[in-house]
N, C-alpha and C. Protein backbone atom coordinates (compact mmCIF):
# COMPACT_ATOMS: atom_id res chain seq x y z
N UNK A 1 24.91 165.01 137.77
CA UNK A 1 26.27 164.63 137.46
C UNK A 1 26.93 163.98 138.68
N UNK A 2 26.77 164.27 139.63
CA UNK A 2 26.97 163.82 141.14
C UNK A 2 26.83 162.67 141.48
N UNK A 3 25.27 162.29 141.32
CA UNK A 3 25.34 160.83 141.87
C UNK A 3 25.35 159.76 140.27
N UNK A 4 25.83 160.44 139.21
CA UNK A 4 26.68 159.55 138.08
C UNK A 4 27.97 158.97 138.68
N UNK A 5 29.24 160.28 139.07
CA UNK A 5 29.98 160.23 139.94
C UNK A 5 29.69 158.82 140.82
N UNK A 6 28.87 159.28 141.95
CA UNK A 6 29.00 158.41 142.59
C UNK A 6 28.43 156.89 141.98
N UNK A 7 27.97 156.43 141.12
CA UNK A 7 27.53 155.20 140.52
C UNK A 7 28.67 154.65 140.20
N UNK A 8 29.02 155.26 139.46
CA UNK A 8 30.68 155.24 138.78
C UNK A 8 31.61 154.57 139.47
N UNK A 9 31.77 155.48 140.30
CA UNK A 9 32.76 155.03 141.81
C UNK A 9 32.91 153.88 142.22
N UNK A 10 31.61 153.78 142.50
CA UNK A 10 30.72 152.36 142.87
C UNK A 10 30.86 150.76 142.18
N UNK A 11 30.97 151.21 140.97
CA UNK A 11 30.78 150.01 140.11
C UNK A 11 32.63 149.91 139.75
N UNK A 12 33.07 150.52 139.46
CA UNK A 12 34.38 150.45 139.73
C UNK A 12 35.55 150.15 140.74
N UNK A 13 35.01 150.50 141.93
CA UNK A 13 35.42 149.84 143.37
C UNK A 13 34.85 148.94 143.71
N UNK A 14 34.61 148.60 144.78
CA UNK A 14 33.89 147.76 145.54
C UNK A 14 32.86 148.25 146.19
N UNK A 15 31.39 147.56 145.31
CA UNK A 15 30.29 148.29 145.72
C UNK A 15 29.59 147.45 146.89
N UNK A 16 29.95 148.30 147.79
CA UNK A 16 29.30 147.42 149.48
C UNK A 16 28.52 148.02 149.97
N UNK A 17 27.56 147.81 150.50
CA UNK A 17 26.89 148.66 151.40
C UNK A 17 27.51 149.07 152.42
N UNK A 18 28.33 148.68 152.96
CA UNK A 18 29.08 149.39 154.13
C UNK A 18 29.99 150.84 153.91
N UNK A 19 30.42 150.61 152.29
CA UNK A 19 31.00 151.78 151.68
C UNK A 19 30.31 152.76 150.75
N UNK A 20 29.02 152.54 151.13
CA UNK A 20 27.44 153.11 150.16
C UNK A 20 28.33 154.46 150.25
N UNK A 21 28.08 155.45 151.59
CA UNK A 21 27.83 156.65 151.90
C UNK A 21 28.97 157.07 151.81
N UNK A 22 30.25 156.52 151.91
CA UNK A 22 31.57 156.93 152.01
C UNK A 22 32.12 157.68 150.56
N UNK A 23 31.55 156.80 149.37
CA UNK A 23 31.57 156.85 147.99
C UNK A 23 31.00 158.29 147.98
N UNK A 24 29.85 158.54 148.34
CA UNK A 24 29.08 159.72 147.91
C UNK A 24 29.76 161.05 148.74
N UNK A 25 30.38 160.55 150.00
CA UNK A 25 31.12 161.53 150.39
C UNK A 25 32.33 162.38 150.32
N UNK A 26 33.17 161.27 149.80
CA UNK A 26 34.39 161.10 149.00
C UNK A 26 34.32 162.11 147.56
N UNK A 27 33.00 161.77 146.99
CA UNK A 27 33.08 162.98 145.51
C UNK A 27 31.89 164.47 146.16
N UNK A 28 31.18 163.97 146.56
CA UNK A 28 30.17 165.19 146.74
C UNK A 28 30.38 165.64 148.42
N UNK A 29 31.46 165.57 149.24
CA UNK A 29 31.84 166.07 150.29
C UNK A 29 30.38 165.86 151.19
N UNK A 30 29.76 165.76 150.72
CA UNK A 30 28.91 165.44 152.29
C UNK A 30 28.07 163.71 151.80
N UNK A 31 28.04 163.33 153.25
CA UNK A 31 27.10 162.21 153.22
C UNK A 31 25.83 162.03 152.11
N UNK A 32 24.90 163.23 152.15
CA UNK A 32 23.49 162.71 151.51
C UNK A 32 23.17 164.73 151.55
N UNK A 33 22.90 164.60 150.01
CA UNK A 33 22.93 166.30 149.97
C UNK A 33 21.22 166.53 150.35
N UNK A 34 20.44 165.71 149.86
CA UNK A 34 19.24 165.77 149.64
C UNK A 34 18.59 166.73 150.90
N UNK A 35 17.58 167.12 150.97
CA UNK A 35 17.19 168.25 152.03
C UNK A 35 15.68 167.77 152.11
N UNK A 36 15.49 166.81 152.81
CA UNK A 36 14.20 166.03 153.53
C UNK A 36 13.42 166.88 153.55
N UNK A 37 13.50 167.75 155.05
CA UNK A 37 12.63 168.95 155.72
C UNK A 37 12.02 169.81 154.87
N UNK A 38 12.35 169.86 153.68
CA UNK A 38 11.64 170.67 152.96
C UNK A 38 11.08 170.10 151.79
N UNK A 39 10.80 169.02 151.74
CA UNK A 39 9.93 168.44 151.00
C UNK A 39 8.51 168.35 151.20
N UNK A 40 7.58 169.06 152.51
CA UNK A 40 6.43 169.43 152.70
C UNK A 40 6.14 170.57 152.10
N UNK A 41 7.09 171.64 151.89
CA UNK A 41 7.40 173.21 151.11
C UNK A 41 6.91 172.63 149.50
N UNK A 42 7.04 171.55 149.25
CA UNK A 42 7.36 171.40 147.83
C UNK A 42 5.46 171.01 147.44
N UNK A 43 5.30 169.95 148.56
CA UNK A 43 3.81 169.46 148.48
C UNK A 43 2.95 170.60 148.37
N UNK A 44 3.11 171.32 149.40
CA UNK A 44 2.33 172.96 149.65
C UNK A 44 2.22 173.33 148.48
N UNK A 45 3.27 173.34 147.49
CA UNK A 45 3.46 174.76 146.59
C UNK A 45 2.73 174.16 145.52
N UNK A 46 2.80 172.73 145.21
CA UNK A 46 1.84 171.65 144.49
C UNK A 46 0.60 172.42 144.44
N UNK A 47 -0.30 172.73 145.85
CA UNK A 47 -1.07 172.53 145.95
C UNK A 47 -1.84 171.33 146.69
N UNK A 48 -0.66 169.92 147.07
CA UNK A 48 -1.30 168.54 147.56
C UNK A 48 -1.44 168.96 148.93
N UNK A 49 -2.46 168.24 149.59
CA UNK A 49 -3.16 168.75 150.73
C UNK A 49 -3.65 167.52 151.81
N UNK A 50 -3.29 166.36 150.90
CA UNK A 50 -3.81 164.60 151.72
C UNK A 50 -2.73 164.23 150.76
N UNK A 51 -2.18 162.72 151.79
CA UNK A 51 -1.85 162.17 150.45
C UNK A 51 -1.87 160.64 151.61
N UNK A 52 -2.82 159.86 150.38
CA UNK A 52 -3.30 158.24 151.00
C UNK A 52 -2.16 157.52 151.51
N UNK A 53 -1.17 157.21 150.19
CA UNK A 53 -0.33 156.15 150.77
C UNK A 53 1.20 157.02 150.31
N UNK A 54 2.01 157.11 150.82
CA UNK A 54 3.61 157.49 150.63
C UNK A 54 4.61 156.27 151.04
N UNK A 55 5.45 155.41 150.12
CA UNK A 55 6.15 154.52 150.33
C UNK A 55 7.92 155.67 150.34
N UNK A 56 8.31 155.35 150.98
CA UNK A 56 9.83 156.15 151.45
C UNK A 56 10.49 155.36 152.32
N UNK A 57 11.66 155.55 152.65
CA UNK A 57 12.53 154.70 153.79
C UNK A 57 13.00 156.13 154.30
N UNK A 58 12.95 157.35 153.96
CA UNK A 58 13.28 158.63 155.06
C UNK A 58 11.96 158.83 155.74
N UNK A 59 12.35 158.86 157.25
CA UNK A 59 11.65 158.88 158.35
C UNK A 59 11.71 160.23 158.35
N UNK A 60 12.56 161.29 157.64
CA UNK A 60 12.55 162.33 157.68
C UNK A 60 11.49 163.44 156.61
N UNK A 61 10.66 162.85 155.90
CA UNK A 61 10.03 163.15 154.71
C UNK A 61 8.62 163.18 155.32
N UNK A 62 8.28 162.48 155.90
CA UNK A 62 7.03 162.41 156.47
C UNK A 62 6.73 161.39 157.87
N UNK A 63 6.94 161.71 159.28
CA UNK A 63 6.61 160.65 160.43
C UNK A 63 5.46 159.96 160.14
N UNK A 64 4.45 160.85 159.80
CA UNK A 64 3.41 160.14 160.13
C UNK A 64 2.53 159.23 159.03
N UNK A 65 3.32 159.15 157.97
CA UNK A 65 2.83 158.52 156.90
C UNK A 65 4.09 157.53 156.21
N UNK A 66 3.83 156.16 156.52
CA UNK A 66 4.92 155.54 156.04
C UNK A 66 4.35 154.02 155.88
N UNK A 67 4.57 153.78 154.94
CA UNK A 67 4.55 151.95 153.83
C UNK A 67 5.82 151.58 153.76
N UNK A 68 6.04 150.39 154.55
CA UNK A 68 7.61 149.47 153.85
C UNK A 68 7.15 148.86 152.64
N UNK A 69 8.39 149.54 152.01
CA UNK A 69 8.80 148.41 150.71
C UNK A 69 8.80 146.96 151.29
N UNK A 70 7.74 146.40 150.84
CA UNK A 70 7.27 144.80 151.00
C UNK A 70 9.25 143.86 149.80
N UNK A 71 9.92 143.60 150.94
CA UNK A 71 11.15 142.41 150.89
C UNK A 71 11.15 142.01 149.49
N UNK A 72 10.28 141.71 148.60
CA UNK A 72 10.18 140.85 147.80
C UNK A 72 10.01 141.93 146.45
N UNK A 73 9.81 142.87 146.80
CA UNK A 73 10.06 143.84 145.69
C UNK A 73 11.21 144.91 145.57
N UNK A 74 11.88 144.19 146.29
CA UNK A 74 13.24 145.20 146.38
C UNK A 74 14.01 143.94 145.33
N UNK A 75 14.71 144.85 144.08
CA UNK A 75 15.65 144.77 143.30
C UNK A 75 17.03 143.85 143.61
N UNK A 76 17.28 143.22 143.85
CA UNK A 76 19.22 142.53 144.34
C UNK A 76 20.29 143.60 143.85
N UNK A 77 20.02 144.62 142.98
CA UNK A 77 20.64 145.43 142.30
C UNK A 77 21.07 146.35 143.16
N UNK A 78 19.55 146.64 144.26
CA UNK A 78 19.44 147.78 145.27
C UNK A 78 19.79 147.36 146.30
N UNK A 79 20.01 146.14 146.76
CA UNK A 79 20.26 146.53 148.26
C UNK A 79 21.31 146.61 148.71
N UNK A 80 22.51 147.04 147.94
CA UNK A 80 23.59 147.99 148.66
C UNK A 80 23.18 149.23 148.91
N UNK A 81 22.62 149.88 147.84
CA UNK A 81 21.92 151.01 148.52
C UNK A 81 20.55 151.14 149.53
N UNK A 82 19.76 149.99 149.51
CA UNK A 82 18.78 150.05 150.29
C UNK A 82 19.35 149.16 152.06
N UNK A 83 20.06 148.34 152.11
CA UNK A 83 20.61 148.32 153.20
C UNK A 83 21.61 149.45 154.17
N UNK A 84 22.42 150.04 153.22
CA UNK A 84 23.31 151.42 153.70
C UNK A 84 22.40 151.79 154.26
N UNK A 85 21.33 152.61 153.33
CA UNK A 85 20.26 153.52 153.97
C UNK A 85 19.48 153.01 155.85
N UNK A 86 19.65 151.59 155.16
CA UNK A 86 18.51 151.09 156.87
C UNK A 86 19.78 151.64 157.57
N UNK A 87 20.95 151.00 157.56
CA UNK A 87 22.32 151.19 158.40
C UNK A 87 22.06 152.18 159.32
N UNK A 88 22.31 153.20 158.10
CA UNK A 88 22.06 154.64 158.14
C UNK A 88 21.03 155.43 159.23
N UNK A 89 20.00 154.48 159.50
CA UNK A 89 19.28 155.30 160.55
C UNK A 89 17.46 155.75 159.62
N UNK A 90 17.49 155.27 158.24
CA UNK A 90 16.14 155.41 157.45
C UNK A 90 15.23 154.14 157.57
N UNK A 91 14.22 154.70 157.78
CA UNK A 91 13.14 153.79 158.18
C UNK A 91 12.75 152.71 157.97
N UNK A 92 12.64 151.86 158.58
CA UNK A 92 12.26 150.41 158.13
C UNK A 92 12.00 149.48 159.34
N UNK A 93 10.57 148.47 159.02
CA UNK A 93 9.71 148.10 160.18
C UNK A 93 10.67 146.53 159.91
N UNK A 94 11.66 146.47 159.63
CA UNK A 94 12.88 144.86 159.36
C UNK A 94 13.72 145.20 160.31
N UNK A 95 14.71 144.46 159.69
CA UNK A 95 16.17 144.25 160.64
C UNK A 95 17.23 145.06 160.26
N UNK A 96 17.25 145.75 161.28
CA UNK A 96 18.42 146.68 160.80
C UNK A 96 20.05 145.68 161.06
N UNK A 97 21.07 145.58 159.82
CA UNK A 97 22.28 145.20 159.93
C UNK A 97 23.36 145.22 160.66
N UNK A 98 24.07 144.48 161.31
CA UNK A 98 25.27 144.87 161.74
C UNK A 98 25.95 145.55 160.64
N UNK A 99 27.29 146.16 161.47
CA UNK A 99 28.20 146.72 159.62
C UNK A 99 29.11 145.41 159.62
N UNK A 100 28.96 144.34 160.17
CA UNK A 100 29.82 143.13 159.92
C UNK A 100 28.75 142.35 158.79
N UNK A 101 27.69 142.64 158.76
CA UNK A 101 26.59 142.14 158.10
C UNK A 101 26.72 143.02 156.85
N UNK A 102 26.03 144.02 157.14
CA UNK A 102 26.79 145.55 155.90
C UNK A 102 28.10 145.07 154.91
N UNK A 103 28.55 144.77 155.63
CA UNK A 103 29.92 144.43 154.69
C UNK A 103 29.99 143.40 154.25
N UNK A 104 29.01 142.49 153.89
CA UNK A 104 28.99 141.51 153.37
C UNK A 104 27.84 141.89 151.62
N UNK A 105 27.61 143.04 151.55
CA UNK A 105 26.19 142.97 150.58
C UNK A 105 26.83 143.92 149.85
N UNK A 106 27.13 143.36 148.67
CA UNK A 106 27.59 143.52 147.37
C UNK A 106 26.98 143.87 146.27
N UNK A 107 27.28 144.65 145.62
CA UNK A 107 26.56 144.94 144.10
C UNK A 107 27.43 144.70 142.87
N UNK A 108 26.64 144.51 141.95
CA UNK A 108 27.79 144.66 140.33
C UNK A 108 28.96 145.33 140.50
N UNK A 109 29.75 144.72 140.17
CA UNK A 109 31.13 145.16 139.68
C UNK A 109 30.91 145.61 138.38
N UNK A 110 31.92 146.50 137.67
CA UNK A 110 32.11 147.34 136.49
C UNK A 110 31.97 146.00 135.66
N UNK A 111 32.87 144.81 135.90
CA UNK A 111 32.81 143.82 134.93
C UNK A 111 31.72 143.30 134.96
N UNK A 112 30.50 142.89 135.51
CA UNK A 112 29.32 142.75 135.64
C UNK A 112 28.40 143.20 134.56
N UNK A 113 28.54 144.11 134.20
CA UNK A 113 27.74 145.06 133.50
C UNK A 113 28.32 145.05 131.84
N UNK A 114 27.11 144.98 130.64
CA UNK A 114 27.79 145.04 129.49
C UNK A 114 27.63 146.22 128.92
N UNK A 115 28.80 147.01 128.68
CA UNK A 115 29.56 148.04 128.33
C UNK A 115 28.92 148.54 126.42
């Protein structure tokens, strides 16, 4: 229901990447609820024990195993949220943005979208 909320928000304001995290903080009081560090707890309990390839942009999920999303398969839809995130300090072997840059990358507006 949370990050509906925050979609919501989003598509109704002004969806920028510079105002990605602010949105999510604004309804769900913290930045990014998600809990990284314990997503090896989760593999364990799986049972997974190797794992070949892991594509992620949290540097926090796994150091030593990481694939960039290859440029050309990222969505135009996503990269308000996938630029915030680089902003943000999540992994990526590209260019991380100014927030004068940030604030230029836009997503759908509410009117954008058919209802």
């Amino acid at each position: 229901v949370t990050k509906y909320l925050v979609y919501n928000a989003r598509k109704r304001g002004s969806d920028k990447a510079s105002e990605y995290f602010k949105r999510t903080e604004n309804i769900a009081g913290v930045k990014d609820m998600r809990f990284q560090a314990l997503m090896p707890d989760v593999l364990h309990w799986l049972g997974i024990t190797k794992i070949d390839r892991m594509m992620s942009m949290s540097d926090m999920k796994h150091d030593a195993i990481r694939v960039p999303i290859p440029e050309e398969m990222i969505p135009e839809d996503s990269r308000v949220e996938i630029d915030a995130k680089i902003h943000a300090g999540y992994f990526t072997t590209g260019k991380v943005m100014t927030y004068e840059e940030l604030d230029q990358v836009h997503g759908r507006a509410w009117d954008d979208v058919d209802h």
